[in-house]
PDB file of N, CA and C in Angstrom:
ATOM      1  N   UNK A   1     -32.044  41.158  59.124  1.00  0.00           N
ATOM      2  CA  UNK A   1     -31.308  39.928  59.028  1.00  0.00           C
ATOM      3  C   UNK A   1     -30.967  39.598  57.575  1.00  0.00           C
ATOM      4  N   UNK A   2     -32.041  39.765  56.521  1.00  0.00           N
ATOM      5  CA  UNK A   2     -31.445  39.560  54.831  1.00  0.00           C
ATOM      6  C   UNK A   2     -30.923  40.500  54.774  1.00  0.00           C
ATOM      7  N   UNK A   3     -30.359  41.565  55.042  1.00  0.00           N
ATOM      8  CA  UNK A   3     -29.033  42.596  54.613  1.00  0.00           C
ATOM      9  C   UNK A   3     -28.117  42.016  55.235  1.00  0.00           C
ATOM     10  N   UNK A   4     -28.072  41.602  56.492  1.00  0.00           N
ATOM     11  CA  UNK A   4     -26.640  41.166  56.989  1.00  0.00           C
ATOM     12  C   UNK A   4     -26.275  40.035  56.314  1.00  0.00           C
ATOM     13  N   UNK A   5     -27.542  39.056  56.049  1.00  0.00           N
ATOM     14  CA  UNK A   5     -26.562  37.620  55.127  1.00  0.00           C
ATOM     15  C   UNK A   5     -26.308  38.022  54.101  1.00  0.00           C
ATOM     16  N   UNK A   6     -26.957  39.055  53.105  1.00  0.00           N
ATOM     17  CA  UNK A   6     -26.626  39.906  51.862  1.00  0.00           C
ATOM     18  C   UNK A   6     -25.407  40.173  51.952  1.00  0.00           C
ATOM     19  N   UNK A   7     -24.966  41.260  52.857  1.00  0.00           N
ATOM     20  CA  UNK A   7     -23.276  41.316  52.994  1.00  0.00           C
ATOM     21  C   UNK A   7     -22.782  40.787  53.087  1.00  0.00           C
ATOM     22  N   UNK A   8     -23.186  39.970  54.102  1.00  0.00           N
ATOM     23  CA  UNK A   8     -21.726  38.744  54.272  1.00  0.00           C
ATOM     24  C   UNK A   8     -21.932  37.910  52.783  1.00  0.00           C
ATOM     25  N   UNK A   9     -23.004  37.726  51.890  1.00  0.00           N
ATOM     26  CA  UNK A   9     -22.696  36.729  51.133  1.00  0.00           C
ATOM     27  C   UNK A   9     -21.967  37.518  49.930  1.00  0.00           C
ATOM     28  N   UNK A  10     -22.273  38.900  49.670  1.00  0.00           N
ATOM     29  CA  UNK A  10     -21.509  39.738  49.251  1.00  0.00           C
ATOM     30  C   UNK A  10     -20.026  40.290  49.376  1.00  0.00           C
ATOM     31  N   UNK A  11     -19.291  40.231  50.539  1.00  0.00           N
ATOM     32  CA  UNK A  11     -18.411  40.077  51.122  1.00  0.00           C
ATOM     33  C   UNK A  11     -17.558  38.797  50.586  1.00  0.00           C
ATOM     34  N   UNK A  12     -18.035  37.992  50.701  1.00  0.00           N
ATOM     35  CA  UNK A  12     -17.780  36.470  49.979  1.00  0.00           C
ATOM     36  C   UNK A  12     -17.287  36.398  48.771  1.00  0.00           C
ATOM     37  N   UNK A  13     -18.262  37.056  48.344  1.00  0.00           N
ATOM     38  CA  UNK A  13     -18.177  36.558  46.519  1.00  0.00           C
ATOM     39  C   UNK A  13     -17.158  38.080  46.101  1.00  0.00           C
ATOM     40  N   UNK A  14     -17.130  38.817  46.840  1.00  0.00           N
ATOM     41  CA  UNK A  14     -15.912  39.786  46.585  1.00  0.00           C
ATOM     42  C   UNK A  14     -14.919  39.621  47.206  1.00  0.00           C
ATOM     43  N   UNK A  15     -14.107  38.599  47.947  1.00  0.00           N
ATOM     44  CA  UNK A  15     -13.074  38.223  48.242  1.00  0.00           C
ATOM     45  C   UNK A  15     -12.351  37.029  47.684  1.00  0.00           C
ATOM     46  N   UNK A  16     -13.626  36.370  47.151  1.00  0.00           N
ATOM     47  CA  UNK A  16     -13.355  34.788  46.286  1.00  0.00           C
ATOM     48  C   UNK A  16     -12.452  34.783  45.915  1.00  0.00           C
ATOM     49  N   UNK A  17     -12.334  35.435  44.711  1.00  0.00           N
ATOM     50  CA  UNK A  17     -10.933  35.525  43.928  1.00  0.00           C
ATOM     51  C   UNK A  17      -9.377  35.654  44.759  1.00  0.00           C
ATOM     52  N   UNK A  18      -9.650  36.734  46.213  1.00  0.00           N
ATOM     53  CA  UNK A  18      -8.176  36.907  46.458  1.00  0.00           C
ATOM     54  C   UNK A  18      -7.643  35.381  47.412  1.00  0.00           C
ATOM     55  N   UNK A  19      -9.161  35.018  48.082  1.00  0.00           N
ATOM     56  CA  UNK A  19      -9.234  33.922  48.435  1.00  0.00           C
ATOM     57  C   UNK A  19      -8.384  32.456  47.860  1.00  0.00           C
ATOM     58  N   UNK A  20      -9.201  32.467  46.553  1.00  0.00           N
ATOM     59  CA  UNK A  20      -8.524  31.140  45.657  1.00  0.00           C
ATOM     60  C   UNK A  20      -6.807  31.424  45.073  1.00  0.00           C
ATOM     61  N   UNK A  21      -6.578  33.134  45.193  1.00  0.00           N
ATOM     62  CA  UNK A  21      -5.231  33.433  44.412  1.00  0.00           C
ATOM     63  C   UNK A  21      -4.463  32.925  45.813  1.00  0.00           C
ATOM     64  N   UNK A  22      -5.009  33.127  46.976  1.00  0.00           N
ATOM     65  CA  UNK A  22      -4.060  32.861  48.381  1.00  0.00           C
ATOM     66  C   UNK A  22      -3.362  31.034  48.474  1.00  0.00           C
ATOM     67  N   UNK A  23      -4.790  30.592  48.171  1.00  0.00           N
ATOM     68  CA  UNK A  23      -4.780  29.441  48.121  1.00  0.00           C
ATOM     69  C   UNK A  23      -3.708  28.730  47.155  1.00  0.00           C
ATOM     70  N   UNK A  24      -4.100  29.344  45.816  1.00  0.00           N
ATOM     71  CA  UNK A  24      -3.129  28.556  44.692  1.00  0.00           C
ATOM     72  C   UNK A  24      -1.721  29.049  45.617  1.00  0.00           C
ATOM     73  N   UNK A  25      -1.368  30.451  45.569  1.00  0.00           N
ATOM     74  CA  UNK A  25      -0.211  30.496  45.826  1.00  0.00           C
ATOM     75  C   UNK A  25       0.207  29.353  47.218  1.00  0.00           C
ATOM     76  N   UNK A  26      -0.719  29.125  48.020  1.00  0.00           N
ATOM     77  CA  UNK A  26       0.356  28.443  49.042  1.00  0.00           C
ATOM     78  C   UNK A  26       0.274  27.213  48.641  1.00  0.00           C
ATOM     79  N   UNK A  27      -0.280  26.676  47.735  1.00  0.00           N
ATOM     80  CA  UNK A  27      -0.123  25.418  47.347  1.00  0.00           C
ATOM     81  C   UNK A  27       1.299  25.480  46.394  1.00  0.00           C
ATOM     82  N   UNK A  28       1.072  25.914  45.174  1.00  0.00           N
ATOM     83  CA  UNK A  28       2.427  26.632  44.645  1.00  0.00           C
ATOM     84  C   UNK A  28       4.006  26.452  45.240  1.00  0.00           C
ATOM     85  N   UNK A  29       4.129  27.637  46.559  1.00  0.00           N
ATOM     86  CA  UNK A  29       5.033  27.369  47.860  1.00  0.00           C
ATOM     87  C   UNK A  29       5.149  25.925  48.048  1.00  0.00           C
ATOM     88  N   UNK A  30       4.271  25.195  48.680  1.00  0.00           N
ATOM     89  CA  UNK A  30       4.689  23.841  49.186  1.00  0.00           C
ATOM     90  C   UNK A  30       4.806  23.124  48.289  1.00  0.00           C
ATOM     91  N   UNK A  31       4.812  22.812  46.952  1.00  0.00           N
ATOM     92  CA  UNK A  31       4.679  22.003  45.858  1.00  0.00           C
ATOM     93  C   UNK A  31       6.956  22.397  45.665  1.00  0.00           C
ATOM     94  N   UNK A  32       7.012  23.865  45.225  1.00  0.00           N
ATOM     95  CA  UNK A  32       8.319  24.112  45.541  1.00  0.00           C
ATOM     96  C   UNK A  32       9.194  24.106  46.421  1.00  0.00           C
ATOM     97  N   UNK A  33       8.578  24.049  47.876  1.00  0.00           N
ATOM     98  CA  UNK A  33       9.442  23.949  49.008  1.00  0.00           C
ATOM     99  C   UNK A  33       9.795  22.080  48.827  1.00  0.00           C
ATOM    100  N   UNK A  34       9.051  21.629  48.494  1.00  0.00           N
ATOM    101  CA  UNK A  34       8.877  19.799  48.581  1.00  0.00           C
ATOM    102  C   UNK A  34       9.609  19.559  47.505  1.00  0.00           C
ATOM    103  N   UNK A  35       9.481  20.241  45.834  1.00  0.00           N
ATOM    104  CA  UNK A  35      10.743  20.151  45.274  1.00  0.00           C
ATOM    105  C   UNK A  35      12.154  20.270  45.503  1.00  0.00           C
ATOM    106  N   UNK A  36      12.434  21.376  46.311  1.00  0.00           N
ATOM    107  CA  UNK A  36      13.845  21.826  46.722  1.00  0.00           C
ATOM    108  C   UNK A  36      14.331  21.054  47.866  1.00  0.00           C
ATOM    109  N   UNK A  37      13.309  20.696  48.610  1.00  0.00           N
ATOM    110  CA  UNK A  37      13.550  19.526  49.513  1.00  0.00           C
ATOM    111  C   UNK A  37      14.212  18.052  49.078  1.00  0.00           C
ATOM    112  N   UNK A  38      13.406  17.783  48.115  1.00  0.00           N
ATOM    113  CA  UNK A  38      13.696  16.159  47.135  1.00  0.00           C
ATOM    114  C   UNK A  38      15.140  16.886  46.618  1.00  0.00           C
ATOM    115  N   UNK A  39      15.642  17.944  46.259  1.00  0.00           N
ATOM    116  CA  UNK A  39      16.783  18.214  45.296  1.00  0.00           C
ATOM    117  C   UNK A  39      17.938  17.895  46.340  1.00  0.00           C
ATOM    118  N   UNK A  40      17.795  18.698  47.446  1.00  0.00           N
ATOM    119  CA  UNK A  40      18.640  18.952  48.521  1.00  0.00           C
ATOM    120  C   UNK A  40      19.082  17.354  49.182  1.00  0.00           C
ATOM    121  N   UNK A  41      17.878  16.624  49.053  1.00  0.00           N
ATOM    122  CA  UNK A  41      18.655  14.768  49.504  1.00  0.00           C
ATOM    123  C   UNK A  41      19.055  14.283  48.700  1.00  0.00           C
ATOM    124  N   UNK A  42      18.766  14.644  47.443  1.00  0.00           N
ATOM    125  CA  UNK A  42      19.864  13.754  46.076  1.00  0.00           C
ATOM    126  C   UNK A  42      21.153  14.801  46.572  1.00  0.00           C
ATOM    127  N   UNK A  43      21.036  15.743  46.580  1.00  0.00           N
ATOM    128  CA  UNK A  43      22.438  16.362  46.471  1.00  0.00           C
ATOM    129  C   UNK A  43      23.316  16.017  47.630  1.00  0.00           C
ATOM    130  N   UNK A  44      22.608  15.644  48.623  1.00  0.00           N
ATOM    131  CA  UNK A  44      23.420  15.264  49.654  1.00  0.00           C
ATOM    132  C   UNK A  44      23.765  13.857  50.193  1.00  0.00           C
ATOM    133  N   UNK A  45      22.793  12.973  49.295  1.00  0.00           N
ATOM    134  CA  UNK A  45      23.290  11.926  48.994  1.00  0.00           C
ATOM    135  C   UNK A  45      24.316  11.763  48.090  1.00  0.00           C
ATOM    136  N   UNK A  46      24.093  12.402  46.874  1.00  0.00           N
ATOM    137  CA  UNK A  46      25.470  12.424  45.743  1.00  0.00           C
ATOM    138  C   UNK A  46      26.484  12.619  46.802  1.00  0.00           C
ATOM    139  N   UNK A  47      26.941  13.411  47.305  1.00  0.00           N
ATOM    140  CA  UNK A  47      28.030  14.109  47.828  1.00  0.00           C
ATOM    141  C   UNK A  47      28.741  13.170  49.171  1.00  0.00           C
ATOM    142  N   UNK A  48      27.751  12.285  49.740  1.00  0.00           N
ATOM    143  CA  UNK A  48      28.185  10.991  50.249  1.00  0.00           C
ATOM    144  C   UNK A  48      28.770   9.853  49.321  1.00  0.00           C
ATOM    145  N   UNK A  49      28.070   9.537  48.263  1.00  0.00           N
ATOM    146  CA  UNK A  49      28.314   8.957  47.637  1.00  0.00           C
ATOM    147  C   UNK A  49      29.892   9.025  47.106  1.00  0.00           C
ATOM    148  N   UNK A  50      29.803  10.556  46.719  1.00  0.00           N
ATOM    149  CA  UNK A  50      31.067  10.735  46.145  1.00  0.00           C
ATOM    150  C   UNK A  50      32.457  10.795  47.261  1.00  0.00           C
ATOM    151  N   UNK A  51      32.124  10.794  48.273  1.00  0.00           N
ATOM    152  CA  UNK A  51      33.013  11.279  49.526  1.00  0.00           C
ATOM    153  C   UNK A  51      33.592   9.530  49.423  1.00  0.00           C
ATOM    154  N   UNK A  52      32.556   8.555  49.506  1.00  0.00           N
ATOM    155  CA  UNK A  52      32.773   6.884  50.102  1.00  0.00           C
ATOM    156  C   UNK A  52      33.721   6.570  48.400  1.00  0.00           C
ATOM    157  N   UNK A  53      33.240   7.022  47.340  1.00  0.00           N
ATOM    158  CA  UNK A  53      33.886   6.434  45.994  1.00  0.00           C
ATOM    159  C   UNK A  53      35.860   7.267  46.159  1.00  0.00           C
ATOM    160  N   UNK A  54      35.747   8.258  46.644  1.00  0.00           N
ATOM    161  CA  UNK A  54      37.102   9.136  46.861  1.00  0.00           C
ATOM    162  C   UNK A  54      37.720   8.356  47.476  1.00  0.00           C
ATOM    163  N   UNK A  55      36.771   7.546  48.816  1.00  0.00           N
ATOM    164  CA  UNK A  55      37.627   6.884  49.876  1.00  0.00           C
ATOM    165  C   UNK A  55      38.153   5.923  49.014  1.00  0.00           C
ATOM    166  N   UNK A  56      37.367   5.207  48.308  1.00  0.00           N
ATOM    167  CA  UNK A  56      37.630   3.779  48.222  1.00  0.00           C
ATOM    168  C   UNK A  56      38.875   4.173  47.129  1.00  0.00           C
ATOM    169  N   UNK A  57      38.888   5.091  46.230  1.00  0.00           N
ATOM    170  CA  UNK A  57      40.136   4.948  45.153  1.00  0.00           C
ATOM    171  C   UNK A  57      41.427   5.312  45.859  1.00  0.00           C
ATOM    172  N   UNK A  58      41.180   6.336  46.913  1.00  0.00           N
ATOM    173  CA  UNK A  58      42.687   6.490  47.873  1.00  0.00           C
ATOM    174  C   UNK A  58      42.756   5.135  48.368  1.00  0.00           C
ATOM    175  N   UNK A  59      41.973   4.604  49.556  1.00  0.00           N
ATOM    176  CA  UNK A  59      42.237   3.182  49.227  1.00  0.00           C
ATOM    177  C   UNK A  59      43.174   2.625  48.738  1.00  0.00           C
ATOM    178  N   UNK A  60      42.768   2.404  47.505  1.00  0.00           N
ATOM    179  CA  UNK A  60      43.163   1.147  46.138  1.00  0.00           C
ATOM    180  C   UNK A  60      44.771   1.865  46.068  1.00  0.00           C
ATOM    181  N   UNK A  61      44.434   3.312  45.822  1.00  0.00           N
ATOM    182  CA  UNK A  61      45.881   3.511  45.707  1.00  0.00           C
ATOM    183  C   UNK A  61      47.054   3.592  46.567  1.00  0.00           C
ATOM    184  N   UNK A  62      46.546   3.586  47.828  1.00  0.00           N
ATOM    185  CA  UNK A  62      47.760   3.167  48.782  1.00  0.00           C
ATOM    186  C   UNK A  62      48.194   2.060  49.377  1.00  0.00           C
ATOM    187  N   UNK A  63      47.389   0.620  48.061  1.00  0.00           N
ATOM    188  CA  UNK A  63      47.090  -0.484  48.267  1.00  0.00           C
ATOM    189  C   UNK A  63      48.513  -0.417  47.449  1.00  0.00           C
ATOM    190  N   UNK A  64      47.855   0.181  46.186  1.00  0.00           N
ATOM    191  CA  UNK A  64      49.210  -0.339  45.091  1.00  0.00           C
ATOM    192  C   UNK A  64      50.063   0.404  45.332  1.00  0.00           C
ATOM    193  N   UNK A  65      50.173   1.710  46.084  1.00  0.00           N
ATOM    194  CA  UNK A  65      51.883   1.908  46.310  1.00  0.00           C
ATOM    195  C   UNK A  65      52.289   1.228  47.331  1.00  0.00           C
ATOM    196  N   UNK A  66      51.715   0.413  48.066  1.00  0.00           N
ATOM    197  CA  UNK A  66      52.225  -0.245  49.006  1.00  0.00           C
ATOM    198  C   UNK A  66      52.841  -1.546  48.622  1.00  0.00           C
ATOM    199  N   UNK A  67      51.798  -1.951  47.315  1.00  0.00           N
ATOM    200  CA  UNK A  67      52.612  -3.382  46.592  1.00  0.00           C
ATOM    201  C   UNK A  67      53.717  -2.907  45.686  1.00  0.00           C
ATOM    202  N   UNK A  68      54.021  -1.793  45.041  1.00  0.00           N
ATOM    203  CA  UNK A  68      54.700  -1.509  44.438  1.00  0.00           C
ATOM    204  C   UNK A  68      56.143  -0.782  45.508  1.00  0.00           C
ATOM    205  N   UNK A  69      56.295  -0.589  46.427  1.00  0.00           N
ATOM    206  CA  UNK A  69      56.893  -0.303  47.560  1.00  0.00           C
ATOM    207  C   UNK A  69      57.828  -1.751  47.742  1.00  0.00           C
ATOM    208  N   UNK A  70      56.973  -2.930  47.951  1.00  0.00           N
ATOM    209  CA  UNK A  70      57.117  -4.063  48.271  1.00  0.00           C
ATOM    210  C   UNK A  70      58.016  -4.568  47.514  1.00  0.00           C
ATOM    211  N   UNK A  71      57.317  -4.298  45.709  1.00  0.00           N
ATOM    212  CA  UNK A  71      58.108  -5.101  44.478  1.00  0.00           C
ATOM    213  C   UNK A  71      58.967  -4.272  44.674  1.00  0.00           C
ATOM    214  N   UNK A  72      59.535  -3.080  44.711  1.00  0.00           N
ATOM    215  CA  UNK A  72      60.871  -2.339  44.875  1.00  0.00           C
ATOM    216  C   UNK A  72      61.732  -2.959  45.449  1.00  0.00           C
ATOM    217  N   UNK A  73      61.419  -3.457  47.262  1.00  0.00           N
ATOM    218  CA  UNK A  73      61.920  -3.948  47.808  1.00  0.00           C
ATOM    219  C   UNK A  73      62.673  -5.066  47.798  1.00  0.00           C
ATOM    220  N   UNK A  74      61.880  -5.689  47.218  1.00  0.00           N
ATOM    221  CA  UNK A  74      62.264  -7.772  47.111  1.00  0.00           C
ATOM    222  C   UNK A  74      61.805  -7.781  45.835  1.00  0.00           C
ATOM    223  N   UNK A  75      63.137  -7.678  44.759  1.00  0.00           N
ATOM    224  CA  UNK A  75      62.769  -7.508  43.530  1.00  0.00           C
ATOM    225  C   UNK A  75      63.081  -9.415  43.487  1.00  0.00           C
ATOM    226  N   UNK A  76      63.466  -9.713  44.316  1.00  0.00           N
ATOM    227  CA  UNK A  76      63.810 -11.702  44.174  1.00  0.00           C
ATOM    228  C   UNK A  76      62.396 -12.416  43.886  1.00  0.00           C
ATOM    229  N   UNK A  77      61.257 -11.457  44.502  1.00  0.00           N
ATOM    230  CA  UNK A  77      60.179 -12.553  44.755  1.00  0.00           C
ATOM    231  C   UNK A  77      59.073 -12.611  43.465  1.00  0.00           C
TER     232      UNK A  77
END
């Protein structure tokens, strides 16, 4: 029975290391997957953002060719 817990505690302490390298790395992974995640909703918020600011200046501008359409029209008023 003390040889078998010998190995196994041997076993242990010779895997430790690949153990803790497994570990860092998947912490690592999710620390970067959760970065690229946070990047990917700014970016796709920007890109709303910018879609609603596009709207609003076409908008404005077919506001003013429409008043300027108008002043063409009825240059009296």
């Amino acid at each position: 029975m003390d040889f078998l817990l010998a190995f196994v505690l041997t076993g242990l302490v010779a895997s430790s290391g690949w153990i803790v390298w497994g570990l860092g790395r998947s912490w690592a992974r999710a620390r970067y997957r959760r970065h690229e995640l946070q990047l990917a909703r700014a970016r796709s918020t920007a890109e709303v953002r910018q879609a609603e600011l596009t709207a609003e200046v076409r908008e404005m501008e077919l506001a003013n060719e429409t008043y300027q359409d108008f002043v063409r029209r009825h240059p009296e008023r």
